[in-house]
C-alpha atoms as a PDB file:
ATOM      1  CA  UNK A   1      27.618-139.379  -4.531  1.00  0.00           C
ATOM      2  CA  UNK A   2      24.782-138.236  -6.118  1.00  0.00           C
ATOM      3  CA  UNK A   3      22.046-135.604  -4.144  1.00  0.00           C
ATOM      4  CA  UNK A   4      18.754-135.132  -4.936  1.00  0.00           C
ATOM      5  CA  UNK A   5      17.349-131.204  -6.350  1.00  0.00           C
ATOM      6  CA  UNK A   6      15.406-130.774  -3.062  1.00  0.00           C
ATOM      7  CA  UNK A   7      19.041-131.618  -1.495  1.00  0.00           C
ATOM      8  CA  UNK A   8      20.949-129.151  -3.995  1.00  0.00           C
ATOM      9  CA  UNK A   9      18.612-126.452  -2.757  1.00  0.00           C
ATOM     10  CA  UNK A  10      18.655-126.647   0.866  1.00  0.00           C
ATOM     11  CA  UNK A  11      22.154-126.514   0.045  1.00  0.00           C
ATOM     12  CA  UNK A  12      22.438-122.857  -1.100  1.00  0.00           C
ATOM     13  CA  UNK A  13      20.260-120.067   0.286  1.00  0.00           C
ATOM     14  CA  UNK A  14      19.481-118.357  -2.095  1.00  0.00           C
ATOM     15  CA  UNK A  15      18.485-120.734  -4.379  1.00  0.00           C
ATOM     16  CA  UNK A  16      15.062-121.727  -4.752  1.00  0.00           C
ATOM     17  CA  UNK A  17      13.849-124.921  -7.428  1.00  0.00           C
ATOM     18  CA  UNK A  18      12.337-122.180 -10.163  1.00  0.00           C
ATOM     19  CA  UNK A  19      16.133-120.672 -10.582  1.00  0.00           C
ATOM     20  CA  UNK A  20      17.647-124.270 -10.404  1.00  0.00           C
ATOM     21  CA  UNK A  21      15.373-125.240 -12.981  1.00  0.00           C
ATOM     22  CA  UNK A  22      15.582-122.441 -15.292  1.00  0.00           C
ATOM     23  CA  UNK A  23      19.281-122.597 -15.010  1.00  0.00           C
ATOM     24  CA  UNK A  24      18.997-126.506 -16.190  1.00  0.00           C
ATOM     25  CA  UNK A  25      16.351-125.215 -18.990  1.00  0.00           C
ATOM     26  CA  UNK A  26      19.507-122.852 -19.756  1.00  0.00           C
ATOM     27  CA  UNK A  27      21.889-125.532 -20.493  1.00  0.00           C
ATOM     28  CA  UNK A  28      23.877-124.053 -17.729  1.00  0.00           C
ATOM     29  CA  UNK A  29      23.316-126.794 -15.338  1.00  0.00           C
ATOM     30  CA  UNK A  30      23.372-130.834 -16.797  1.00  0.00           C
ATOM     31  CA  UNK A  31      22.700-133.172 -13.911  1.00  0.00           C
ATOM     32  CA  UNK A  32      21.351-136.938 -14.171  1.00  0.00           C
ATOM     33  CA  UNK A  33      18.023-137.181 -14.739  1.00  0.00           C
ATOM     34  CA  UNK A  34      15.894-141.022 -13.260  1.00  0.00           C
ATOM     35  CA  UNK A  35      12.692-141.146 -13.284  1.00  0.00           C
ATOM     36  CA  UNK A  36      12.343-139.809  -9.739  1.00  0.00           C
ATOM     37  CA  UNK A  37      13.954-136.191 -11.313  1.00  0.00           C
ATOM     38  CA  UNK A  38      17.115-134.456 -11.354  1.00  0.00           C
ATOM     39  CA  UNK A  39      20.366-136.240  -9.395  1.00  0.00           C
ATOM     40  CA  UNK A  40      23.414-134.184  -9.477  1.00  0.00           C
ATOM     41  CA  UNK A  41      26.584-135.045  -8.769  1.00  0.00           C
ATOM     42  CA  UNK A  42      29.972-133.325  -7.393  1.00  0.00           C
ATOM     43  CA  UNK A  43      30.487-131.667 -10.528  1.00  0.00           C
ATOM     44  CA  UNK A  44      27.165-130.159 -10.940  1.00  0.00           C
ATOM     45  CA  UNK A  45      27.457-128.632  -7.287  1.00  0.00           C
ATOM     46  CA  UNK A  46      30.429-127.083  -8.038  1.00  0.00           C
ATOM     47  CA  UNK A  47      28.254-125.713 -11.072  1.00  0.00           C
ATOM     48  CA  UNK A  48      25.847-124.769  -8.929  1.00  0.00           C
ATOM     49  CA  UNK A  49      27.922-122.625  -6.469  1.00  0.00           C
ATOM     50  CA  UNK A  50      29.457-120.866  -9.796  1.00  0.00           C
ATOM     51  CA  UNK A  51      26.264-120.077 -11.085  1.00  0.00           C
ATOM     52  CA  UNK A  52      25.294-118.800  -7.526  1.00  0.00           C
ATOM     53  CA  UNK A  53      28.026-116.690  -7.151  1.00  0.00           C
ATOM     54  CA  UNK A  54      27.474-115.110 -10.439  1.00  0.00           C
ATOM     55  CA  UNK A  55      23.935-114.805 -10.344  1.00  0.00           C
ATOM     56  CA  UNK A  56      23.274-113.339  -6.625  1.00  0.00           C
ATOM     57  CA  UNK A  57      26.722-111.808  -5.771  1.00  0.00           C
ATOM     58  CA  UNK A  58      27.905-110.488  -9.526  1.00  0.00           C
ATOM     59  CA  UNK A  59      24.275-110.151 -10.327  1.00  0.00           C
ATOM     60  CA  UNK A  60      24.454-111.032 -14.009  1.00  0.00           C
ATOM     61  CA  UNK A  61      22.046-111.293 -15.963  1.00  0.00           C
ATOM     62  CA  UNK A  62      21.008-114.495 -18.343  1.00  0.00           C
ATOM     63  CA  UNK A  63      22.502-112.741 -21.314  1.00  0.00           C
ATOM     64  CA  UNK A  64      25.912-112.192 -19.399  1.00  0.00           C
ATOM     65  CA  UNK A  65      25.861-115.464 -17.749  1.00  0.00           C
ATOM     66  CA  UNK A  66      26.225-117.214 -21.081  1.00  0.00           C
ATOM     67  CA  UNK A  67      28.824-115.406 -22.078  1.00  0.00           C
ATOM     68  CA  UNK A  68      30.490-115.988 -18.947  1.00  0.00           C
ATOM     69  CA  UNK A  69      30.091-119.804 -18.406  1.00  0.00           C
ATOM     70  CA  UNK A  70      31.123-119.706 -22.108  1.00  0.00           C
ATOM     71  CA  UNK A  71      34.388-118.546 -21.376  1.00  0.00           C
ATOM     72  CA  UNK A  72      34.926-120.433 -18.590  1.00  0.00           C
ATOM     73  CA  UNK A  73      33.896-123.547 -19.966  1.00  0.00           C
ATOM     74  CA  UNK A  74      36.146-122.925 -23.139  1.00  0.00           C
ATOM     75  CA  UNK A  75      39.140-122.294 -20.439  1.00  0.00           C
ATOM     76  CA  UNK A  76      38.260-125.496 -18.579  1.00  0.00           C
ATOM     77  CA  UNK A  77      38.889-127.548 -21.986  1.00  0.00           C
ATOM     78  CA  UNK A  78      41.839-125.436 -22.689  1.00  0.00           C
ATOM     79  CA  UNK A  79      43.253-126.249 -19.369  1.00  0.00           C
ATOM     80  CA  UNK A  80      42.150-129.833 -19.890  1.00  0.00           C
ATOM     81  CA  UNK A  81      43.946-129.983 -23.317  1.00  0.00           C
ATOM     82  CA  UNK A  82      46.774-128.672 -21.877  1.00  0.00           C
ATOM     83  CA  UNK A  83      47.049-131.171 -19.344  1.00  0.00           C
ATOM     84  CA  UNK A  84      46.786-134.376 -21.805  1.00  0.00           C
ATOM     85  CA  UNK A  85      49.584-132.364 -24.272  1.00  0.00           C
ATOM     86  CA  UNK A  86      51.837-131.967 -21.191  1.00  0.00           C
ATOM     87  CA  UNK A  87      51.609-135.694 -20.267  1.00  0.00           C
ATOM     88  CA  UNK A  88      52.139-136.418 -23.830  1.00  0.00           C
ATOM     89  CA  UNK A  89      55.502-134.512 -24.293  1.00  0.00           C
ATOM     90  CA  UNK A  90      56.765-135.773 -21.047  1.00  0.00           C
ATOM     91  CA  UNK A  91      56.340-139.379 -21.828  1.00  0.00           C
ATOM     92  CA  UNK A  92      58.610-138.728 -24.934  1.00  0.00           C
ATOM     93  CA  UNK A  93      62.026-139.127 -24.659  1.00  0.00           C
ATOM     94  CA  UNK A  94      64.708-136.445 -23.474  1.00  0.00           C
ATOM     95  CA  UNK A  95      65.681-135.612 -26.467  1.00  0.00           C
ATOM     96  CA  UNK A  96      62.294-134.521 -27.608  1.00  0.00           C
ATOM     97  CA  UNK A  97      61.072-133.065 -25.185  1.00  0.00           C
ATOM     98  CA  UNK A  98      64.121-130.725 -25.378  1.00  0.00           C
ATOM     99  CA  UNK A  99      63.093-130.257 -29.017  1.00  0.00           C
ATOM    100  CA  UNK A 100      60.058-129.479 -28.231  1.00  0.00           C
ATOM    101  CA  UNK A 101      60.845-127.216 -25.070  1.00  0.00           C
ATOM    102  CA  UNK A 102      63.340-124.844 -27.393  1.00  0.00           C
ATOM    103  CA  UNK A 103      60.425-124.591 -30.085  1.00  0.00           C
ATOM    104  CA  UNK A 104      57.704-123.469 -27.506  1.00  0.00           C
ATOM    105  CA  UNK A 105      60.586-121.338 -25.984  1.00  0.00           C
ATOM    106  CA  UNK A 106      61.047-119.895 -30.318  1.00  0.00           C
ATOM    107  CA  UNK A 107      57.157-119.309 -30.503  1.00  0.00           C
ATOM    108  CA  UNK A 108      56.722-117.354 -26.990  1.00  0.00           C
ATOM    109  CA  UNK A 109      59.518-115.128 -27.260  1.00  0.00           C
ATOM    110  CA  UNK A 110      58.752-111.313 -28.170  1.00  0.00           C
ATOM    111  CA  UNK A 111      59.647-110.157 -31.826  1.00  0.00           C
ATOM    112  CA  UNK A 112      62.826-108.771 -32.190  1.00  0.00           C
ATOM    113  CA  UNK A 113      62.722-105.166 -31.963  1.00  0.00           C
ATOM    114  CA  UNK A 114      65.098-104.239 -34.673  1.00  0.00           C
END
């Protein structure tokens, strides 16, 4: 379902339609855009509630906030990765994935100590 900016903002507070829109000038934010203006869906109010939170409760400022949603973002894709390697491996069969299950098990444990 997708909300209008007038909706997004009587969603949250604190938020007023200069900080949503320099926070879509930012990058930050992506919704839809129609000719009637910005339409955001699910995602983007998730967004929204993470850029709230770090903007009126952590009080960051703009510099800080791209680093931040940086890092998230970048752990997101990780995460996402992750997912689509894990599917991967378990569609192969036993075998492999035992193969590949001792490797990871090689590459994660600590250096000797001798």
């Amino acid at each position: 379902m997708m909300i209008t900016e007038t909706e997004v903002i009587a969603r949250f507070t604190q938020l007023n339609a200069q900080v949503l829109e320099h926070w879509i000038a930012a990058g930050w934010l992506k919704p839809h855009r129609d000719e009637k203006g910005f339409l955001f869906d699910d995602a983007d109010i998730a967004r929204t509630h993470l850029l709230c939170d770090l903007c009126y409760d952590m009080e960051l400022r703009d510099e800080e906030m791209t680093m931040v949603l940086s890092l998230i973002d970048q752990l997101h894709s990780t995460r996402s990765l992750l997912r689509a390697m894990t599917a991967a491996v378990h569609s192969q069969p036993h075998e492999i994935r035992e193969a590949i299950l001792t490797t990871v098990r090689i590459h994660l444990a600590p250096p000797d100590s001798n």
